[in-house]
N, C-alpha and C. Protein backbone atom coordinates (compact mmCIF):
# COMPACT_ATOMS: atom_id res chain seq x y z
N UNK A 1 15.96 96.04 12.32
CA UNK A 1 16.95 95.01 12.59
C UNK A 1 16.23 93.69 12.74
N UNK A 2 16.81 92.85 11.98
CA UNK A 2 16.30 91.32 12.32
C UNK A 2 17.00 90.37 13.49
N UNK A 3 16.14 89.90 14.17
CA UNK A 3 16.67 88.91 15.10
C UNK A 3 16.28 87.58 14.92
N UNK A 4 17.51 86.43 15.61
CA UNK A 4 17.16 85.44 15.96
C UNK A 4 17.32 84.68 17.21
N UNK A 5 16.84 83.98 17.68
CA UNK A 5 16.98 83.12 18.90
C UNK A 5 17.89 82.10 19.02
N UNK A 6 18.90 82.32 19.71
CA UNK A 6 19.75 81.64 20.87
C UNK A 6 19.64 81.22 21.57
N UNK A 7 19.40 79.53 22.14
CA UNK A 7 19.35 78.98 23.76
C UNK A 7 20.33 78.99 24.17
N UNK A 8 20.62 78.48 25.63
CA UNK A 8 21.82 78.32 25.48
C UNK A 8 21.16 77.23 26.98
N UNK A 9 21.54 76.52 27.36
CA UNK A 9 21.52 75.37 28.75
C UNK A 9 21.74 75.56 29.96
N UNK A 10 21.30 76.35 30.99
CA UNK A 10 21.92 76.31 32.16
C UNK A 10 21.50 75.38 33.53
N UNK A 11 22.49 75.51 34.51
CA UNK A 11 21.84 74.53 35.91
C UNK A 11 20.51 75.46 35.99
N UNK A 12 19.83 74.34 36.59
CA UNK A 12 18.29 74.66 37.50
C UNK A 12 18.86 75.93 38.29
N UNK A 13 19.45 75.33 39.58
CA UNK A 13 20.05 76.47 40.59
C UNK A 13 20.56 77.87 39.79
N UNK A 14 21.23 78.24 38.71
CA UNK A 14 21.83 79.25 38.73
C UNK A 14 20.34 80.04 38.06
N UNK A 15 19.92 79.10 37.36
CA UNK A 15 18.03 79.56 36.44
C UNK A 15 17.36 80.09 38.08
N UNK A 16 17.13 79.45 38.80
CA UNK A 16 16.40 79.99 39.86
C UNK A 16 17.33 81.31 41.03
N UNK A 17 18.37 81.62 41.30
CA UNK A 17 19.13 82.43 41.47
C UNK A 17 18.67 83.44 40.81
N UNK A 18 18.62 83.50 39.14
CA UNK A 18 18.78 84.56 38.29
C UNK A 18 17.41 85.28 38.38
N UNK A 19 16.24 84.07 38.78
CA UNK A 19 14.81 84.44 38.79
C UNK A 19 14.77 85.26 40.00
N UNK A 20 15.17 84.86 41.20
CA UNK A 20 15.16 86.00 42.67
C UNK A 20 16.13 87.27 42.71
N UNK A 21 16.69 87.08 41.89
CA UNK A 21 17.57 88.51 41.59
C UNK A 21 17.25 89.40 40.53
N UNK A 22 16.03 88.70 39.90
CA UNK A 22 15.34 89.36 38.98
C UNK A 22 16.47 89.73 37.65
N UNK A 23 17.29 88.94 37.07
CA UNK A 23 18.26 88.78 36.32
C UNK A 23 17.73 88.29 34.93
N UNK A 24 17.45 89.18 33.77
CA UNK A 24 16.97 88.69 32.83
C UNK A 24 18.16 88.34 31.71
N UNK A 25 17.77 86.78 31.66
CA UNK A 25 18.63 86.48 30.63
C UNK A 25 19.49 86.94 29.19
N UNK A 26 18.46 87.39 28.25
CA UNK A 26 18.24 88.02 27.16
C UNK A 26 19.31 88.91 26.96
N UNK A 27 19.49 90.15 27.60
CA UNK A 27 20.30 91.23 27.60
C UNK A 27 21.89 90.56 28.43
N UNK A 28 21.89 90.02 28.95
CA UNK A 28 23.16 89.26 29.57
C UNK A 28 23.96 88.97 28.55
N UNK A 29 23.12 87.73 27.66
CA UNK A 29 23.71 86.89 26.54
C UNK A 29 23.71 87.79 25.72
N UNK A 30 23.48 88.95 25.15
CA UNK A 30 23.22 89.90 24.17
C UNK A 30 24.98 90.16 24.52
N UNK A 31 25.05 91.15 25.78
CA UNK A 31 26.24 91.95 25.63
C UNK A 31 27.53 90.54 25.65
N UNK A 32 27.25 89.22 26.80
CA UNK A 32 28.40 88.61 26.35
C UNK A 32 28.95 88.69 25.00
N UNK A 33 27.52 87.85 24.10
CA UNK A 33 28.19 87.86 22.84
C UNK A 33 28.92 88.95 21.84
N UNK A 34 28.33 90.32 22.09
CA UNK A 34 28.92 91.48 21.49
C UNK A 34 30.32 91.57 22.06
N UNK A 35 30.96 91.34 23.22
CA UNK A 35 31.51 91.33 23.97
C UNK A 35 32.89 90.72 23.03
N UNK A 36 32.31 89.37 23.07
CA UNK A 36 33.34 87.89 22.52
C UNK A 36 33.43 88.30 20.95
N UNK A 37 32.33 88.89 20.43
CA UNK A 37 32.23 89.42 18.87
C UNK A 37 33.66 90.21 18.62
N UNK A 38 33.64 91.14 19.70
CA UNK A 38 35.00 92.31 19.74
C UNK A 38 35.96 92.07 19.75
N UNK A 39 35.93 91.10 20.96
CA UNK A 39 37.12 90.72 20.97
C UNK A 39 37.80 89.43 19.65
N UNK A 40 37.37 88.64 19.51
CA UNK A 40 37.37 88.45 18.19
C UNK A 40 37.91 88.98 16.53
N UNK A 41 37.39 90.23 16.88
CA UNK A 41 37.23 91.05 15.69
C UNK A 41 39.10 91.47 16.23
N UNK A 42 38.94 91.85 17.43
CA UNK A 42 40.29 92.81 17.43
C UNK A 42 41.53 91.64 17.39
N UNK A 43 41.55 90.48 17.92
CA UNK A 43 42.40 89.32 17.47
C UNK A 43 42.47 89.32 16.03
N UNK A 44 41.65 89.07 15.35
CA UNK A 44 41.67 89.09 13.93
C UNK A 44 42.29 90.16 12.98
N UNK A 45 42.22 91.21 13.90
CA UNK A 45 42.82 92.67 13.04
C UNK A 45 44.20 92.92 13.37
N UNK A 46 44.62 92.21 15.00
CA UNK A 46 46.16 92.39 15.66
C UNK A 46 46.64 91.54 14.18
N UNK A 47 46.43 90.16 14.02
CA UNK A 47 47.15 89.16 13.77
C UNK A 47 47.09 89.74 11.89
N UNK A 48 45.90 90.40 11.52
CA UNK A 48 45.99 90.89 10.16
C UNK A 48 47.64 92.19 10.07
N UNK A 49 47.80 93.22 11.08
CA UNK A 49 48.68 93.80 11.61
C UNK A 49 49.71 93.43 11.26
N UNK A 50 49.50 92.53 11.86
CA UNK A 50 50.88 91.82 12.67
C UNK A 50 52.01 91.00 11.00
N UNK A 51 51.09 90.68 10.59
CA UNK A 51 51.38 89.50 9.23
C UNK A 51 51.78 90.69 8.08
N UNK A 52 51.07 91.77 8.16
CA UNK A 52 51.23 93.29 7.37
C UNK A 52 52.52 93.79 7.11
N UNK A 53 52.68 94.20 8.92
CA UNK A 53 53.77 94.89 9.29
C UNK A 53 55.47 93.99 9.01
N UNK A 54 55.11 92.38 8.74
CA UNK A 54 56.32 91.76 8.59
C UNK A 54 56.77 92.19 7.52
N UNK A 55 55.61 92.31 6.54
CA UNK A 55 55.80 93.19 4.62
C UNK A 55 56.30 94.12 4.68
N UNK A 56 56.63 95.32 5.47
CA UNK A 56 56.51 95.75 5.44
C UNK A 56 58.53 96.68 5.74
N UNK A 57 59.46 97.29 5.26
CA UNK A 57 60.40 97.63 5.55
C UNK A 57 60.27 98.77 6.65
N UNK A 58 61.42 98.19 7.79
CA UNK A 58 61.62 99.20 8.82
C UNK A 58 61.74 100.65 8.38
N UNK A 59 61.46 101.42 9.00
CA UNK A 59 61.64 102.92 8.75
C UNK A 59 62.49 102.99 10.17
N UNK A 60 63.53 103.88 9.68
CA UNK A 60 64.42 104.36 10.57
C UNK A 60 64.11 105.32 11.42
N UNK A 61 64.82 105.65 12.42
CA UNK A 61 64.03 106.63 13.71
C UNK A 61 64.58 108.10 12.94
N UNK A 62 65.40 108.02 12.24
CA UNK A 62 65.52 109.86 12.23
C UNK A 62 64.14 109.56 11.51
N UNK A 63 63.65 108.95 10.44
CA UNK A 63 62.74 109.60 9.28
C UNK A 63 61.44 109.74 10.48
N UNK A 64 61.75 108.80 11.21
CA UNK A 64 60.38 109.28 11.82
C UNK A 64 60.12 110.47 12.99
N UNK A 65 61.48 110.95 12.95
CA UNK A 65 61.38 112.06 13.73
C UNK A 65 61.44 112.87 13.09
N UNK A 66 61.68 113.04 11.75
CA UNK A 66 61.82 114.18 10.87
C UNK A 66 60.18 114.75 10.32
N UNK A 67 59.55 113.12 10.15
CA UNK A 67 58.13 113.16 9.82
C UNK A 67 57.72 113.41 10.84
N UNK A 68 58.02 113.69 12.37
CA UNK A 68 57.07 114.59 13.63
C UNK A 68 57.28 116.08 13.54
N UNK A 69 58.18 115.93 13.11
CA UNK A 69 58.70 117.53 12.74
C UNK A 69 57.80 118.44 11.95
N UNK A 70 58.21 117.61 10.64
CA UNK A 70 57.08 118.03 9.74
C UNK A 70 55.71 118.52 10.08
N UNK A 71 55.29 117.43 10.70
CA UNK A 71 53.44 117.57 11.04
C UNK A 71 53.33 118.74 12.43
N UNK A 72 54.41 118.67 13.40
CA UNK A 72 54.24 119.84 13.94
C UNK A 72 54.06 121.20 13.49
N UNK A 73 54.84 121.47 12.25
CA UNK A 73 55.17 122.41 12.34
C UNK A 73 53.93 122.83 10.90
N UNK A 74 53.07 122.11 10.87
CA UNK A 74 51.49 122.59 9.50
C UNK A 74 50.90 123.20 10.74
């Protein structure tokens, strides 16, 4: 895997806090960003959904109880 470097700016005080609590930066900012990545990703896939499902014609409740039926009963 290739990496690259990210700064990012913080107060003095919260930098020295993080140093007596023995709080390493690196892995912090790692999971935020995977974090914000996800969430991201899953906004992007609701709203892909979402824009889909307008295309898309209602199915009526018997068919879809008929299609539970079905799959129960394989």
């Amino acid at each position: 895997m290739k990496y690259v470097t990210v700064s990012a700016k913080i107060p003095e005080d919260l930098k020295r806090l993080m140093d007596e609590l023995g709080i390493k930066p690196g892995p912090v900012i790692r999971r935020a960003l995977e974090r914000e990545v996800r969430k991201a990703m899953l906004r992007r896939l609701e709203e892909r959904a979402r824009r889909l499902s307008a295309r898309l014609p209602p199915i009526p409740d018997e068919e879809v109880a008929e299609l539970i039926r079905e799959d129960r009963e394989m």
